[in-house]
Structure formats: C-alpha cells, structure tokens
C-alpha atoms as a PDB file:
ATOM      1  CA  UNK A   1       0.000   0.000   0.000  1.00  0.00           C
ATOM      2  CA  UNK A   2       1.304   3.397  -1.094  1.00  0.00           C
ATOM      3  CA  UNK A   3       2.267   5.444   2.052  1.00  0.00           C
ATOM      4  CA  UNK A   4       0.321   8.312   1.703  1.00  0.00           C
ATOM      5  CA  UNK A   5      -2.482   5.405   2.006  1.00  0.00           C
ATOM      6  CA  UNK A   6      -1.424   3.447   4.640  1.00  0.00           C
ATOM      7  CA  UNK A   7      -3.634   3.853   7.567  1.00  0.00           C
ATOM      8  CA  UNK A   8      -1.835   4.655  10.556  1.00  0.00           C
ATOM      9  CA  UNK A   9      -4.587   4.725  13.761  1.00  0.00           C
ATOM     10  CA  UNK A  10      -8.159   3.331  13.775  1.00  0.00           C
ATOM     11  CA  UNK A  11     -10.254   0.276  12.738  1.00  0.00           C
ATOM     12  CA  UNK A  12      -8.692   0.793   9.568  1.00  0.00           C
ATOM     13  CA  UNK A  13      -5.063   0.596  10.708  1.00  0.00           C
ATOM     14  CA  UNK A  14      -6.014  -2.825  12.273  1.00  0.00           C
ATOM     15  CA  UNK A  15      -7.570  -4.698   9.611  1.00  0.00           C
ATOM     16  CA  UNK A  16      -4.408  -3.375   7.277  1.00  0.00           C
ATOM     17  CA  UNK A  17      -2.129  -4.826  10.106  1.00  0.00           C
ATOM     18  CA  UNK A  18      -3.966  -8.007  10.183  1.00  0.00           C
ATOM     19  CA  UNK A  19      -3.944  -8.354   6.697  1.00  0.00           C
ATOM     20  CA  UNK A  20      -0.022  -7.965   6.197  1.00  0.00           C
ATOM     21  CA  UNK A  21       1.122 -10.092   8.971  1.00  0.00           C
ATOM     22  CA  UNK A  22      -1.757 -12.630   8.223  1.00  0.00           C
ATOM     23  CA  UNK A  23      -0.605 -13.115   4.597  1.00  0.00           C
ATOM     24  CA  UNK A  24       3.301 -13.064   6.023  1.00  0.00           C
ATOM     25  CA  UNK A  25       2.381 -16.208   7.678  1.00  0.00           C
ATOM     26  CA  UNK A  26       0.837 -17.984   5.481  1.00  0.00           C
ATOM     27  CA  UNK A  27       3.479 -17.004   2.919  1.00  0.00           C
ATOM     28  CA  UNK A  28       6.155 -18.494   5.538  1.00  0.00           C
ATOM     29  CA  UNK A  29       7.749 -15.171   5.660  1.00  0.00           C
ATOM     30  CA  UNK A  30       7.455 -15.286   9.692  1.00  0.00           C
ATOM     31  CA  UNK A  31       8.675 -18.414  10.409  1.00  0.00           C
ATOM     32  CA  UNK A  32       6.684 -20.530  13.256  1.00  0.00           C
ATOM     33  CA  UNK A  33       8.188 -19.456  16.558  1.00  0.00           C
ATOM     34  CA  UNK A  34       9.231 -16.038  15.534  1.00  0.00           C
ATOM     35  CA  UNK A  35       8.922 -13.525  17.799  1.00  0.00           C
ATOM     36  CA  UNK A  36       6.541 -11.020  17.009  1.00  0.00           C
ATOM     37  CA  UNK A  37       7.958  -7.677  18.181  1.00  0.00           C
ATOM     38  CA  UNK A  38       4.766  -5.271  18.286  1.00  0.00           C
ATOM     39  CA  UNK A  39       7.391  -1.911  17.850  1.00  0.00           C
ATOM     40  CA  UNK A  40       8.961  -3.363  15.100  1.00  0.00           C
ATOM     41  CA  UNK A  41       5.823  -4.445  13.689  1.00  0.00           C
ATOM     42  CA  UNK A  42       3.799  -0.904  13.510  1.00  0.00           C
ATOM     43  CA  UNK A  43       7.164   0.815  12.208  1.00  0.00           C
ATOM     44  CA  UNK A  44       7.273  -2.158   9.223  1.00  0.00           C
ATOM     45  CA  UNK A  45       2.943  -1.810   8.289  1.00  0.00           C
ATOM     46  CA  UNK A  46       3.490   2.031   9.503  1.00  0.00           C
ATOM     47  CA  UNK A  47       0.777   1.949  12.262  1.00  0.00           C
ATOM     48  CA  UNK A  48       0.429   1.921  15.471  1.00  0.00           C
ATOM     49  CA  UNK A  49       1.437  -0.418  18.739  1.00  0.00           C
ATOM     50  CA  UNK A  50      -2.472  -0.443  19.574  1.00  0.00           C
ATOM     51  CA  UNK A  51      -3.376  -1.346  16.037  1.00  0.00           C
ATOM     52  CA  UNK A  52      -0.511  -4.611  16.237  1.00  0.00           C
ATOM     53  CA  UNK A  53      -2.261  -5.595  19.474  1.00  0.00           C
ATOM     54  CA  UNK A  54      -5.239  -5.674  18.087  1.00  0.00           C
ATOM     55  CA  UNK A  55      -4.081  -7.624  15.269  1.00  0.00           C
ATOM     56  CA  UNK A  56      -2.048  -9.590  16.989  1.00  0.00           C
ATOM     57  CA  UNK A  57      -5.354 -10.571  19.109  1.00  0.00           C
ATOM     58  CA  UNK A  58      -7.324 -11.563  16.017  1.00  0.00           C
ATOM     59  CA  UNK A  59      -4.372 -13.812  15.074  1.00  0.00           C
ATOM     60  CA  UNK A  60      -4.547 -15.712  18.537  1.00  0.00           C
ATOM     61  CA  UNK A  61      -8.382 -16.130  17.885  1.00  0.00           C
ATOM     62  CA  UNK A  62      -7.499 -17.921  14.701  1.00  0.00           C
ATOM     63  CA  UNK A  63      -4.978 -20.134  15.793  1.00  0.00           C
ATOM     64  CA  UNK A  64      -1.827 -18.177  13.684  1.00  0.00           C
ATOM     65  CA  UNK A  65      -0.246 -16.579  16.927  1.00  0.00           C
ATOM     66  CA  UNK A  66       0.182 -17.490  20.232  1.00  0.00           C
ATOM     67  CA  UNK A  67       1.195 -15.054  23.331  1.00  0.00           C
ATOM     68  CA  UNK A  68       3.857 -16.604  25.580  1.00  0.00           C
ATOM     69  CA  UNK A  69       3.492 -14.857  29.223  1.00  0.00           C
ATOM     70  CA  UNK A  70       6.072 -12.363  29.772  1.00  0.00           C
ATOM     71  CA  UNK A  71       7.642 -12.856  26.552  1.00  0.00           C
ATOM     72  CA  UNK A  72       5.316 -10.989  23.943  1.00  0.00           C
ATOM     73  CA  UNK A  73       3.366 -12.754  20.837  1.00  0.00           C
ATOM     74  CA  UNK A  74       5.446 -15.613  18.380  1.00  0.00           C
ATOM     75  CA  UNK A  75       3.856 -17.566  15.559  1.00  0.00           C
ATOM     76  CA  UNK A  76       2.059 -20.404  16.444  1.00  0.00           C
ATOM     77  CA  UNK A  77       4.041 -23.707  15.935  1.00  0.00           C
ATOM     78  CA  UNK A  78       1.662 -26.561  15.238  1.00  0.00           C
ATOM     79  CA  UNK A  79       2.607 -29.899  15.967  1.00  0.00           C
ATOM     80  CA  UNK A  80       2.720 -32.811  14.181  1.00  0.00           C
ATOM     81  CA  UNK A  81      -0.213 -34.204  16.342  1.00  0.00           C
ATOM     82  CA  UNK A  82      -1.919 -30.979  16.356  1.00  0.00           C
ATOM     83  CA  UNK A  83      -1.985 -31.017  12.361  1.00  0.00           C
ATOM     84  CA  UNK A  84      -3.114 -34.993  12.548  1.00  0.00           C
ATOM     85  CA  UNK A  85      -5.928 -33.691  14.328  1.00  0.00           C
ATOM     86  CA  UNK A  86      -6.828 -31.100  12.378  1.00  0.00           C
ATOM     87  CA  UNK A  87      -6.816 -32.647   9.065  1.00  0.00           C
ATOM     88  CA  UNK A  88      -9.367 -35.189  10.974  1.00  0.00           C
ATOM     89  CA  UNK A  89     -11.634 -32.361  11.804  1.00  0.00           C
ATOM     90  CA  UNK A  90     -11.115 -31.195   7.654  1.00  0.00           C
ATOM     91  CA  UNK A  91     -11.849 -35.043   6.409  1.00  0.00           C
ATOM     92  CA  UNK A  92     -15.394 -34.467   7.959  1.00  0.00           C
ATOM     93  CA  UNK A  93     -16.052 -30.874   6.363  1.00  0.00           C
ATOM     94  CA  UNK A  94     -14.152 -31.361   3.218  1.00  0.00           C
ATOM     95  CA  UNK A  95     -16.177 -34.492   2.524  1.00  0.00           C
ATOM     96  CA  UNK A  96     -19.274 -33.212   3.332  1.00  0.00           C
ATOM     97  CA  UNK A  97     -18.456 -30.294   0.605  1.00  0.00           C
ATOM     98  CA  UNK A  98     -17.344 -32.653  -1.795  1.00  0.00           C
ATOM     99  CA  UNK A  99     -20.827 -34.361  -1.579  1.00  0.00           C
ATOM    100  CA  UNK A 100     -22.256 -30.989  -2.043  1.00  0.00           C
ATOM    101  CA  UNK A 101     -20.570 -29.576  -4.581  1.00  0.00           C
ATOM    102  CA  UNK A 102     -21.084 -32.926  -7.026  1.00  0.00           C
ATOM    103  CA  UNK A 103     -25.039 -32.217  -6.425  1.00  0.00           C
ATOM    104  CA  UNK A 104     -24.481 -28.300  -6.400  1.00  0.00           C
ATOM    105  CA  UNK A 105     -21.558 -27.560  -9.040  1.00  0.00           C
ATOM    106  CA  UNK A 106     -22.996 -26.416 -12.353  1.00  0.00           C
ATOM    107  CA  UNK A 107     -21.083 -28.011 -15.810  1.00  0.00           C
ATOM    108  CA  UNK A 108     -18.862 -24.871 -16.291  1.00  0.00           C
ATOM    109  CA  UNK A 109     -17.390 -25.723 -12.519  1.00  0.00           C
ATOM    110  CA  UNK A 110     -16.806 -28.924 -13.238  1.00  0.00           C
ATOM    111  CA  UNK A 111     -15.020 -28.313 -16.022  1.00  0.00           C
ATOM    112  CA  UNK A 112     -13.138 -25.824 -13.970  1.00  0.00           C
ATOM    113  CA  UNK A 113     -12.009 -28.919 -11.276  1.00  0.00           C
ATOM    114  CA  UNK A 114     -11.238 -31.373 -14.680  1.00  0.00           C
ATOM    115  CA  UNK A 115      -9.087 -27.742 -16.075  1.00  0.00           C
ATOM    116  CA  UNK A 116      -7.600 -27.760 -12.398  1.00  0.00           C
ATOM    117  CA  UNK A 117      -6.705 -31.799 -12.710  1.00  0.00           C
ATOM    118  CA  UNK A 118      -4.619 -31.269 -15.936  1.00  0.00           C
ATOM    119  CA  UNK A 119      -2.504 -28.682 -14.422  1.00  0.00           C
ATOM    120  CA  UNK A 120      -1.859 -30.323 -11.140  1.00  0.00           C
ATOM    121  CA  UNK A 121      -0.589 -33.721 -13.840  1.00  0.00           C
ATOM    122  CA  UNK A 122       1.313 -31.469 -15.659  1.00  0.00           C
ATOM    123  CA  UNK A 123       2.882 -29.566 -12.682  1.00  0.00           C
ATOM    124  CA  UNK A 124       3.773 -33.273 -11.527  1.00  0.00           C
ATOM    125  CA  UNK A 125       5.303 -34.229 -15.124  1.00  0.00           C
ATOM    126  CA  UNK A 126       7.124 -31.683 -14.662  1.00  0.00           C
ATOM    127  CA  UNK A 127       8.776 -31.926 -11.148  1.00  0.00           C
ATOM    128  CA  UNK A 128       6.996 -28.456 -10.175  1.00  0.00           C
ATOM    129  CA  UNK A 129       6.218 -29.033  -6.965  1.00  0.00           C
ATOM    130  CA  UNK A 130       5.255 -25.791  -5.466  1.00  0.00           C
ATOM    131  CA  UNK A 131       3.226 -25.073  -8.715  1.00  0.00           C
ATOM    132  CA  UNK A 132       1.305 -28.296  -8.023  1.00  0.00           C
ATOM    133  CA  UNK A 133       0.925 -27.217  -4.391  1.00  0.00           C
ATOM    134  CA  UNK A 134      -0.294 -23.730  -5.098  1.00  0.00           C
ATOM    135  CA  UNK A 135      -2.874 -25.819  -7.515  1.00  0.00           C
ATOM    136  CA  UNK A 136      -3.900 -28.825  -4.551  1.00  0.00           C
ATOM    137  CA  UNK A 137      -4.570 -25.330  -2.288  1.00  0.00           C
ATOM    138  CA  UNK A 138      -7.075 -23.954  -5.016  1.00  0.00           C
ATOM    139  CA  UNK A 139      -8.561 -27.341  -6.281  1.00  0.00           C
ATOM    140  CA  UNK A 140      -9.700 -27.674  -2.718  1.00  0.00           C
ATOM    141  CA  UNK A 141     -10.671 -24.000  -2.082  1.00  0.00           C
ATOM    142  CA  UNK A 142     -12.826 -24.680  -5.522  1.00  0.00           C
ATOM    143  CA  UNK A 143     -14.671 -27.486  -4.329  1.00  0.00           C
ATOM    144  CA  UNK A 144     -15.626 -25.897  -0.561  1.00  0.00           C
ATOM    145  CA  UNK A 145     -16.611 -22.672  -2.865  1.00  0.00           C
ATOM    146  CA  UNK A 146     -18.760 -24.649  -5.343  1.00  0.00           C
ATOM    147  CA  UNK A 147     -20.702 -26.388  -2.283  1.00  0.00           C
ATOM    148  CA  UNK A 148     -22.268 -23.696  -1.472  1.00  0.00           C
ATOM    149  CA  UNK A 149     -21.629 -24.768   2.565  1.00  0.00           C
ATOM    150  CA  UNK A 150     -21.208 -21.165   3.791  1.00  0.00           C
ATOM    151  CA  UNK A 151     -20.393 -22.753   7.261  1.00  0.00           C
ATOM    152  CA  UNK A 152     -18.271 -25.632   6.539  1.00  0.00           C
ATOM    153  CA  UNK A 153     -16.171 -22.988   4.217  1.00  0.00           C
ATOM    154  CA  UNK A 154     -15.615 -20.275   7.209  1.00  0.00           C
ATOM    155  CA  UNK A 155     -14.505 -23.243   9.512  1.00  0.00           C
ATOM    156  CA  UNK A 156     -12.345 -25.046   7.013  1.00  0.00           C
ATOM    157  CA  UNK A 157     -10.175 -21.724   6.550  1.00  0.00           C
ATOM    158  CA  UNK A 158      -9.418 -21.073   9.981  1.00  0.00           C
ATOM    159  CA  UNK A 159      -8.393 -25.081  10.070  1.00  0.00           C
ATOM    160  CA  UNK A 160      -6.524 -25.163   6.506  1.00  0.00           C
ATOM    161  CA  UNK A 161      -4.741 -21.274   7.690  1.00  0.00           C
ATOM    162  CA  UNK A 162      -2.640 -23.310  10.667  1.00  0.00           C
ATOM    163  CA  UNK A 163      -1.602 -26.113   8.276  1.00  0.00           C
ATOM    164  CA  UNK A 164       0.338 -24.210   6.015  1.00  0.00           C
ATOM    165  CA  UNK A 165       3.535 -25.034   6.598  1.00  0.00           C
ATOM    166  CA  UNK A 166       2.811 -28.493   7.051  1.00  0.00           C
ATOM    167  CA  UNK A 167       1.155 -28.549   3.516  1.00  0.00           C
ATOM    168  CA  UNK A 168       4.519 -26.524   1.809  1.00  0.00           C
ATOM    169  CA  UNK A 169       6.640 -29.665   3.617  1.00  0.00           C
ATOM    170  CA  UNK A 170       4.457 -32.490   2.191  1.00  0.00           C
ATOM    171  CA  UNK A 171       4.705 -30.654  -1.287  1.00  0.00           C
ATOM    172  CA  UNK A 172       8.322 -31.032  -1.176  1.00  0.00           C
ATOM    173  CA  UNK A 173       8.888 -34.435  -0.111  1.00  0.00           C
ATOM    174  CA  UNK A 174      10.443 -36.807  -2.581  1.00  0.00           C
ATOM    175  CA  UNK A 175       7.376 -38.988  -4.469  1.00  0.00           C
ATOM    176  CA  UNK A 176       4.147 -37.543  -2.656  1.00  0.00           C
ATOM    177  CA  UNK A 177       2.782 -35.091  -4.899  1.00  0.00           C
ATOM    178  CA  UNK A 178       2.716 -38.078  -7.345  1.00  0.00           C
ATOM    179  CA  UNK A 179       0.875 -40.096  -4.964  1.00  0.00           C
ATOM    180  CA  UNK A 180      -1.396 -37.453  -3.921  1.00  0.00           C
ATOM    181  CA  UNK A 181      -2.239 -36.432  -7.812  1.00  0.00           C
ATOM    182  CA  UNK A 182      -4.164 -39.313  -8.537  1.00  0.00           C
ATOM    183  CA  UNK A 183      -6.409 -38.819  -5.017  1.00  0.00           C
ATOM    184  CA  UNK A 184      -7.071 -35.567  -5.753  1.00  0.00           C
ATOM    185  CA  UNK A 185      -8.122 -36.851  -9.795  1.00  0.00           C
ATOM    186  CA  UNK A 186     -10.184 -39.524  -7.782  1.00  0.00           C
ATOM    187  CA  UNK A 187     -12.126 -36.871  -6.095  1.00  0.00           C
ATOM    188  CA  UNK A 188     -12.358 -34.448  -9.091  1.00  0.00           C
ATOM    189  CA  UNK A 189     -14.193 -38.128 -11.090  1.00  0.00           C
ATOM    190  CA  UNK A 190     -16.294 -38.300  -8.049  1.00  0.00           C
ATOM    191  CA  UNK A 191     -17.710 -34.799  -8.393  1.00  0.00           C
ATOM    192  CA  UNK A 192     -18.232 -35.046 -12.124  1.00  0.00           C
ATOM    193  CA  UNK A 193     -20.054 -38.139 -11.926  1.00  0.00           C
ATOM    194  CA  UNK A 194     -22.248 -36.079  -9.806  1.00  0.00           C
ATOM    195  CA  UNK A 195     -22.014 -38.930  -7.303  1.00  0.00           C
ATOM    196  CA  UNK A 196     -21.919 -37.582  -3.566  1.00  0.00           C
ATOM    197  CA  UNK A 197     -21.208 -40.904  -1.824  1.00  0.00           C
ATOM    198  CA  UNK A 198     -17.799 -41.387  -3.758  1.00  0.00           C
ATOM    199  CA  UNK A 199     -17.105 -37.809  -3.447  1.00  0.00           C
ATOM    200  CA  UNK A 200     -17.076 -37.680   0.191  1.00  0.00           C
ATOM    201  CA  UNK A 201     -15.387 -41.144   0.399  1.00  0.00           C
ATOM    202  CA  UNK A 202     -12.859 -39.634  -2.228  1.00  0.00           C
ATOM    203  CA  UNK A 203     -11.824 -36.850  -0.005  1.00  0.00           C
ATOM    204  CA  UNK A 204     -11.653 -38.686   2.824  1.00  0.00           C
ATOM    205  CA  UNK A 205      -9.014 -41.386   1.455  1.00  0.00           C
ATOM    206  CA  UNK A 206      -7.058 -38.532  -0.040  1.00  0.00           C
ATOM    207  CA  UNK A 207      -6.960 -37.268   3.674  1.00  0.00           C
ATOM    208  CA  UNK A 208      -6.266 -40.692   5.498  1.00  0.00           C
ATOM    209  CA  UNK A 209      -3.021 -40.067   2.944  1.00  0.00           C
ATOM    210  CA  UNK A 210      -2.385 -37.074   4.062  1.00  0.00           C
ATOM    211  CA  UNK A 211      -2.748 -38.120   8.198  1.00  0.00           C
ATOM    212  CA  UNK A 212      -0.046 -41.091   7.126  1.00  0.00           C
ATOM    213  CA  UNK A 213       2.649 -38.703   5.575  1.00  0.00           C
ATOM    214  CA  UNK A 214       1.695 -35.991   8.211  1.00  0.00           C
ATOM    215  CA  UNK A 215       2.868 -38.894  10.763  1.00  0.00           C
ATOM    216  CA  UNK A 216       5.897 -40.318   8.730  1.00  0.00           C
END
C-alpha cells in the first residue's frame, strides 16, 4: 500500500495490520516461533502499537499466533499431532463439501475442477512441486466454494490457515505429490459423476493419505 495510504490509527489501521502479517504467515515469511515484536511491527505496516495488538489478538483467535506470558506474541508452531488432528476435523467438512458440490456444481465448474486436474498432472510431469501445491490449495478452495456450505467454508479456513507449513513440507517431499495427484483426480471423477457418496469417500481417502505422511 502506497504510504500516503497506509492507515496509521483506527479500525482501519487494524484490519491493514492483520492483513499484512496474516498473509506473512501464510506465505512463511514469519517463520513458526518467531517472535513477534509489536514496535517493530507498527514501524514495518506504519501503524500503530495499539493497532498490532489488536491484530495480533485476532491472530490468537485464529490459531496463527500465540502469546507466551512475559515474553510478547510468536507464531504459532503446530505440531505434528496438532496437524493430525486437524486434518481429521477437515476429512469431515471437506467431505461433506465434496458431496455438495457434485449435487451443487454447475457443468462450467466442473469443467473448472477437470481444467484444475490437468494442471496439477502437468505440474507433476514436470517436477513443479510448489506449482502443483499452489494448484492442490485452489482445487480444494474450488470445491468448498462450489458447495455452497457457507459454514463448513468459514470453519475449514481457519483449520486449513494453521496447516500451512505443514502442507509446503508435504509438497516437497520426494514422491508424494505423485501419490497425492491421482487422489485428488479420484475426487475431481467423483464430483463429475455427480455422485456424492464417492465424493465424500474420495476426499476422505485422499486425507487418510495425508494423516499417514503428516505422521511419517
């Protein structure tokens, strides 16, 4: 945001600083456990301490930050068993979209997922795998939007937000976005069949897959 923009004090000073160091996360630019210094902070988004606080407070609420007493705010580190458990509580949501979206989706959607499944194999063929990544991230975010599940989609961002650099380490490990290319393909089938049985059993597979490289 230009400077002479930037909102410095206000409601609108806290939803710019909650914006910035939201997306910083879940770019990886703050790195879990970082300390998040709240003077260093306004001087960087050019507001002020209050506004941080206030952000920083949102960012508890949604699992991103924690505050450490007597030591200030850090990024939130999520455990291997705290990610397990999460992606439990998304196999139940993201299913139940799934199911939705193959009775919901109209036929220009569905060719959107089947436009979305020939870039993910071609990301693969091509040993892209933070392309392919970027493309699992929005082949999902398709199919919660396409549901129509207003609730299930507000719940399954504040899950999938603390998971991102869980998802970025998967991406990169040696063999599994080949493996996980042809469960996402199975659940993209599923939806264009227009069958919601297989696409909720689709998604959940995919995740069991996910819970097993989470935990190796």
């Amino acid at each position: 945001m230009p400077e002479q923009a930037r909102p410095s004090t206000g409601e609108q000073a806290r939803q710019h600083a909650l914006a910035q160091l939201r997306q910083a996360i879940l770019r990886g630019e703050m790195a879990p456990a970082q300390r998040l210094v709240e003077n260093e902070l306004a001087e960087q988004f050019g507001v002020t301490r209050a506004s941080i606080r206030a952000a920083l407070i949102d960012l508890e609420a949604q699992g991103l930050v924690e505050r450490i007493r007597n030591r200030g705010s850090r990024v939130r580190v999520v455990t291997v068993e705290e990610a397990v458990a999460i992606t439990e509580c998304r196999m139940v949501l993201e299913g139940l979209c799934a199911a939705k979206a193959a009775v919901a989706a109209s036929d220009e959607q569905l060719d959107e997922l089947t436009a979305l499944g020939e870039a993910m194999s071609k990301a693969v063929a091509g040993g892209e795998p933070l392309t392919y990544s970027d493309l699992n991230h929005e082949l999902h975010t398709r199919i919660r939007e396409f549901s129509g599940q207003r609730t299930a989609v507000e719940l399954l961002e504040r899950l999938n937000a603390q998971l991102v650099r869980h998802r970025f380490q998967l991406a990169l490990r040696p063999g599994r976005p080949q493996q996980s290319l042809n469960e996402h393909l199975a659940m993209i089938e599923a939806i264009r069949a227009r069958d919601p049985q297989a696409a909720e059993a689709a998604v959940r597979a995919h995740l069991t897959c996910v819970i097993e490289a989470l935990r190796d």
